[in-house]
C-alpha atoms as a PDB file:
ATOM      1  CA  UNK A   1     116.250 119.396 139.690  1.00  0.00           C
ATOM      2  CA  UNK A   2     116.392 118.259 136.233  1.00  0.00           C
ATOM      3  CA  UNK A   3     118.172 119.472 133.241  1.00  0.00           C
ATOM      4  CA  UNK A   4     117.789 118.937 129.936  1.00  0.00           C
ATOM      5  CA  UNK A   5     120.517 120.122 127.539  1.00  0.00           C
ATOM      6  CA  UNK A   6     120.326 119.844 123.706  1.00  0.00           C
ATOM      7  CA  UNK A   7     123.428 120.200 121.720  1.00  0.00           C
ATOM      8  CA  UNK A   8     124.978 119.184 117.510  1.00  0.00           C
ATOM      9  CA  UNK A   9     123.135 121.848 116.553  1.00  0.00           C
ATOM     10  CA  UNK A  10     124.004 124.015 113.419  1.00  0.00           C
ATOM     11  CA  UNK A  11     123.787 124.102 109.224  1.00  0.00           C
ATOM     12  CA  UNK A  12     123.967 120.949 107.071  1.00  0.00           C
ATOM     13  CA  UNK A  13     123.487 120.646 103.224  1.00  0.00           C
ATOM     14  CA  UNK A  14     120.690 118.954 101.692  1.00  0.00           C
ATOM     15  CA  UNK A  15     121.243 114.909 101.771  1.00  0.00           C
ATOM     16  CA  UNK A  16     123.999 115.307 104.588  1.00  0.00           C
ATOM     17  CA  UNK A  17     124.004 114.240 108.142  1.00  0.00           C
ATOM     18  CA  UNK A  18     123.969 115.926 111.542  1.00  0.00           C
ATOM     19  CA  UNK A  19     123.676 114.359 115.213  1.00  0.00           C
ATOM     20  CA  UNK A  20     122.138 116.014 117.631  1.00  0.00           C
ATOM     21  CA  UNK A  21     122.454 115.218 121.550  1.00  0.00           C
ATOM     22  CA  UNK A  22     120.394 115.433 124.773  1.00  0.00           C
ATOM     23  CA  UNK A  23     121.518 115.278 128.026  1.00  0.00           C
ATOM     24  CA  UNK A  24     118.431 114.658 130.752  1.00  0.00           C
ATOM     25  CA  UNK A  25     120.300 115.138 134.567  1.00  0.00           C
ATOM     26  CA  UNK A  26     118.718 113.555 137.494  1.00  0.00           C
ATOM     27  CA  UNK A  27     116.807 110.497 136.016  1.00  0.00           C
ATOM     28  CA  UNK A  28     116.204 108.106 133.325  1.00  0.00           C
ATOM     29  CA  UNK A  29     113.525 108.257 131.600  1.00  0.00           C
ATOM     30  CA  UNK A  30     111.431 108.061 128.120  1.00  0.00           C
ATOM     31  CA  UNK A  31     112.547 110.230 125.701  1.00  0.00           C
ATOM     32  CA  UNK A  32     111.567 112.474 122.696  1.00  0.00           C
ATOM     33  CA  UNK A  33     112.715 114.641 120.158  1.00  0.00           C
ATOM     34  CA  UNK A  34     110.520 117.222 118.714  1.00  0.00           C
ATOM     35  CA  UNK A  35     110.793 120.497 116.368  1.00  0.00           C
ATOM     36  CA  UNK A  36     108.951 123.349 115.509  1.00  0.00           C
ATOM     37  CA  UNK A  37     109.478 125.068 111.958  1.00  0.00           C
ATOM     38  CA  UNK A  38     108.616 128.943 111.847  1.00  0.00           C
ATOM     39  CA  UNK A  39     104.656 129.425 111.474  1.00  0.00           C
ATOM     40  CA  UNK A  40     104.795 125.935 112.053  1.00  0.00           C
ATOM     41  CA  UNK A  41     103.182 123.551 115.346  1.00  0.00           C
ATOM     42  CA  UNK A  42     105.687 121.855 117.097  1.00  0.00           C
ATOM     43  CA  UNK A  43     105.638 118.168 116.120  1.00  0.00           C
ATOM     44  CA  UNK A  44     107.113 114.930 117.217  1.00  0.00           C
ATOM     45  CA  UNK A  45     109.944 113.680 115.356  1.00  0.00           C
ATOM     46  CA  UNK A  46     111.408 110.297 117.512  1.00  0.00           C
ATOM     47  CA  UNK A  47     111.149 109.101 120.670  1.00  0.00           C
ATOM     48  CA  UNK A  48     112.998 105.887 122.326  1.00  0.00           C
ATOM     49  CA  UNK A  49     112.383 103.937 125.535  1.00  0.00           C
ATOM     50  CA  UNK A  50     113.947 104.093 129.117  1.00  0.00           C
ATOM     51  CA  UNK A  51     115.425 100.901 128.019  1.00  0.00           C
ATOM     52  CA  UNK A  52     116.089 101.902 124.705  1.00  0.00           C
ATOM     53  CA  UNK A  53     113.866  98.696 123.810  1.00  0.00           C
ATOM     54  CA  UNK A  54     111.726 100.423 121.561  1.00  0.00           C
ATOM     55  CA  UNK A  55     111.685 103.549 119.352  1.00  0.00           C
ATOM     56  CA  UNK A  56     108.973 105.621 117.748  1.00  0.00           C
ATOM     57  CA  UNK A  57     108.992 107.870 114.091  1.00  0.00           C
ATOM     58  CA  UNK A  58     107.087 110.147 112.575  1.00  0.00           C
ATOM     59  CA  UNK A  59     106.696 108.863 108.933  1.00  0.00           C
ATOM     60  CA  UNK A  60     108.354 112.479 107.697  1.00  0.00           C
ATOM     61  CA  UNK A  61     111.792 110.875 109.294  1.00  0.00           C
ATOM     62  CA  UNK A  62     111.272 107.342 109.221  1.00  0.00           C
ATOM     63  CA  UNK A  63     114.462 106.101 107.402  1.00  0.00           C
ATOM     64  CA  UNK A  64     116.234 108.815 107.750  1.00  0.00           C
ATOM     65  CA  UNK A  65     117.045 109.748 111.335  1.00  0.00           C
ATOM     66  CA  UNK A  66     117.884 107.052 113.842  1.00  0.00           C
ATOM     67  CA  UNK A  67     117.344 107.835 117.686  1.00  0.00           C
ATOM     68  CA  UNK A  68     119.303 105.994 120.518  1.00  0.00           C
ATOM     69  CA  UNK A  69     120.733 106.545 124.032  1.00  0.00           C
ATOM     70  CA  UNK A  70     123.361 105.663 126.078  1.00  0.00           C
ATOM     71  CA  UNK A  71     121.881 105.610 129.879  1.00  0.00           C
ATOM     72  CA  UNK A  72     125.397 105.073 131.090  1.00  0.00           C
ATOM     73  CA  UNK A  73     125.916 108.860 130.137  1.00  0.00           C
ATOM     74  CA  UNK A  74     122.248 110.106 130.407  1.00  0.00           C
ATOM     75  CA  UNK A  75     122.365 110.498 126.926  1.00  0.00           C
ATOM     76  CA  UNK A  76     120.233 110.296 124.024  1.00  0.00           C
ATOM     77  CA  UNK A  77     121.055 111.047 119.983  1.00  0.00           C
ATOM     78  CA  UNK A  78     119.084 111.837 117.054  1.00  0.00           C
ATOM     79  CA  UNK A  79     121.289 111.145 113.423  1.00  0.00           C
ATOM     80  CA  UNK A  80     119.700 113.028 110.706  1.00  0.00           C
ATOM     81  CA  UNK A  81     120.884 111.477 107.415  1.00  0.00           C
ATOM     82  CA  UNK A  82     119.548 112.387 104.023  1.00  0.00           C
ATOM     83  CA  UNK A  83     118.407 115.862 105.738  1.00  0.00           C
ATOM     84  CA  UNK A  84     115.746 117.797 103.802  1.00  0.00           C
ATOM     85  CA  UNK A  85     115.512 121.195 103.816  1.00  0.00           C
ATOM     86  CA  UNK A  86     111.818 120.480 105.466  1.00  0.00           C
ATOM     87  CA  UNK A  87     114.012 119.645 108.224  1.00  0.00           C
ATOM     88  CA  UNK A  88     115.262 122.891 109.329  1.00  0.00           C
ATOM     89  CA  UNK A  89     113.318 123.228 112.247  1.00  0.00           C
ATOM     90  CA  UNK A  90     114.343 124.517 116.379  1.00  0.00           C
ATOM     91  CA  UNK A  91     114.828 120.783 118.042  1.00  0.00           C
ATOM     92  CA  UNK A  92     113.999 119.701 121.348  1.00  0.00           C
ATOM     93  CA  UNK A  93     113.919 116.985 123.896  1.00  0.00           C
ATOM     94  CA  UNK A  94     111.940 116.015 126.492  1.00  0.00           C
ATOM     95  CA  UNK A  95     111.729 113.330 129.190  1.00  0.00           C
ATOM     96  CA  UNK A  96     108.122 111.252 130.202  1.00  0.00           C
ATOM     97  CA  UNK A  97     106.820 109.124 132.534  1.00  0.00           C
ATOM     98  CA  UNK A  98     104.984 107.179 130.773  1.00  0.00           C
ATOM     99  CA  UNK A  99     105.738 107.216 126.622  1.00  0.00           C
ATOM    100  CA  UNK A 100     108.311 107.328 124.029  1.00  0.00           C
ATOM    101  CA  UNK A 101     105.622 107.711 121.456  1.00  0.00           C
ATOM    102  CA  UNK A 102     104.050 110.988 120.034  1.00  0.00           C
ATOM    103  CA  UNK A 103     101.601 112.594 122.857  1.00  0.00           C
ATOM    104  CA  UNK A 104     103.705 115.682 123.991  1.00  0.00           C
ATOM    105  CA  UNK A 105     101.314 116.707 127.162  1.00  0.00           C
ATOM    106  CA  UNK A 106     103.021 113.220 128.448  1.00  0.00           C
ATOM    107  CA  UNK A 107     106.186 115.210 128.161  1.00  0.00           C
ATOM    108  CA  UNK A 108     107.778 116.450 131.168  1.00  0.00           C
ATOM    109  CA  UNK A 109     111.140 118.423 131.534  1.00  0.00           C
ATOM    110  CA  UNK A 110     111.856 120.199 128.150  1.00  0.00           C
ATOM    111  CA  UNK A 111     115.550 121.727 126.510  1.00  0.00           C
ATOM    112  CA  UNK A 112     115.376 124.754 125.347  1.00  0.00           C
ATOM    113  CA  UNK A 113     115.817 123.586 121.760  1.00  0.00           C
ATOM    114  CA  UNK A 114     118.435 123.625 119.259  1.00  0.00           C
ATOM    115  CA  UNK A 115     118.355 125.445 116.074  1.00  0.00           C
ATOM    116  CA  UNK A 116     119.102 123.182 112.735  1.00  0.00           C
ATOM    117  CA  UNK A 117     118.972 124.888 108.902  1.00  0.00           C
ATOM    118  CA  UNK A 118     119.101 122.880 105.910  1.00  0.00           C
ATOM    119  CA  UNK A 119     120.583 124.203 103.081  1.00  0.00           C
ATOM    120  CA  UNK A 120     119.231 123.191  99.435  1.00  0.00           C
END
C-alpha cells in the first residue's frame, strides 16, 4: 500500500521561505505538488521526474519555489522563497505514472495536504 505523507507545513512572513516535504512509501515515481486556496480550484504548483531529470512550474511560482527529491529517502521538497501571501494555500503531493507536468487526473496516490499561511 502506498503512503503519501506531506510535512514543513505552517506560517511564514511575506518574502520568507518555507520547505515543505513528501514522503511517497512503496515506489518511485513522478511527482507533484499542488494547492488549493479557500473558494479556490486546486491547481498545480511543481512537479519533478522519477529521475529528478526534469521539473515542471506553474508561472505563479516559477522563480520562486524550487522542487527536488532525494529517491534514496523517497523523498521529494518544495522551497518556497519570496512567499506571497497568494501563496497561502492547503499543499499536496501526489505520485503518477506517467507525468511530472500539470494534468492532475494522471495523479495517483494523494497526501492529505498541508496547510501553509502567508502573512503580509
Amino acid at each position: 500500500q502506498v503512503h503519501v505523507v506531506e510535512s514543513g507545513g505552517g506560517l511564514v512572513q511575506a518574502g520568507g521561505s518555507l520547505r515543505l516535504s513528501c514522503v511517497a512509501s512503496g515506489r518511485t515515481y513522478h511527482m507533484g505538488w499542488f494547492r488549493q486556496a479557500p473558494g479556490k480550484e486546486r491547481e498545480f504548483v511543481a512537479g519533478i521526474s522519477a529521475s529528478a531529470g526534469q521539473t515542471s512550474y506553474a508561472d505563479s511560482v516559477k522563480g520562486r519555489f524550487t522542487i527536488s527529491r532525494d529517491n534514496a529517502k523517497n523523498s521529494v521538497l518544495l522551497q518556497m522563497d519570496s512567499a506571497q501571501p497568494d501563496d497561502a494555500a492547503v499543499y499536496s503531493c501526489a505520485d503518477s505514472k506517467v507525468t511530472w507536468k500539470s494534468y492532475q487526473h494522471h495523479y495517483g496516490y494523494w497526501g492529505q495536504g498541508i496547510q501553509v499561511t502567508v502573512s503580509s
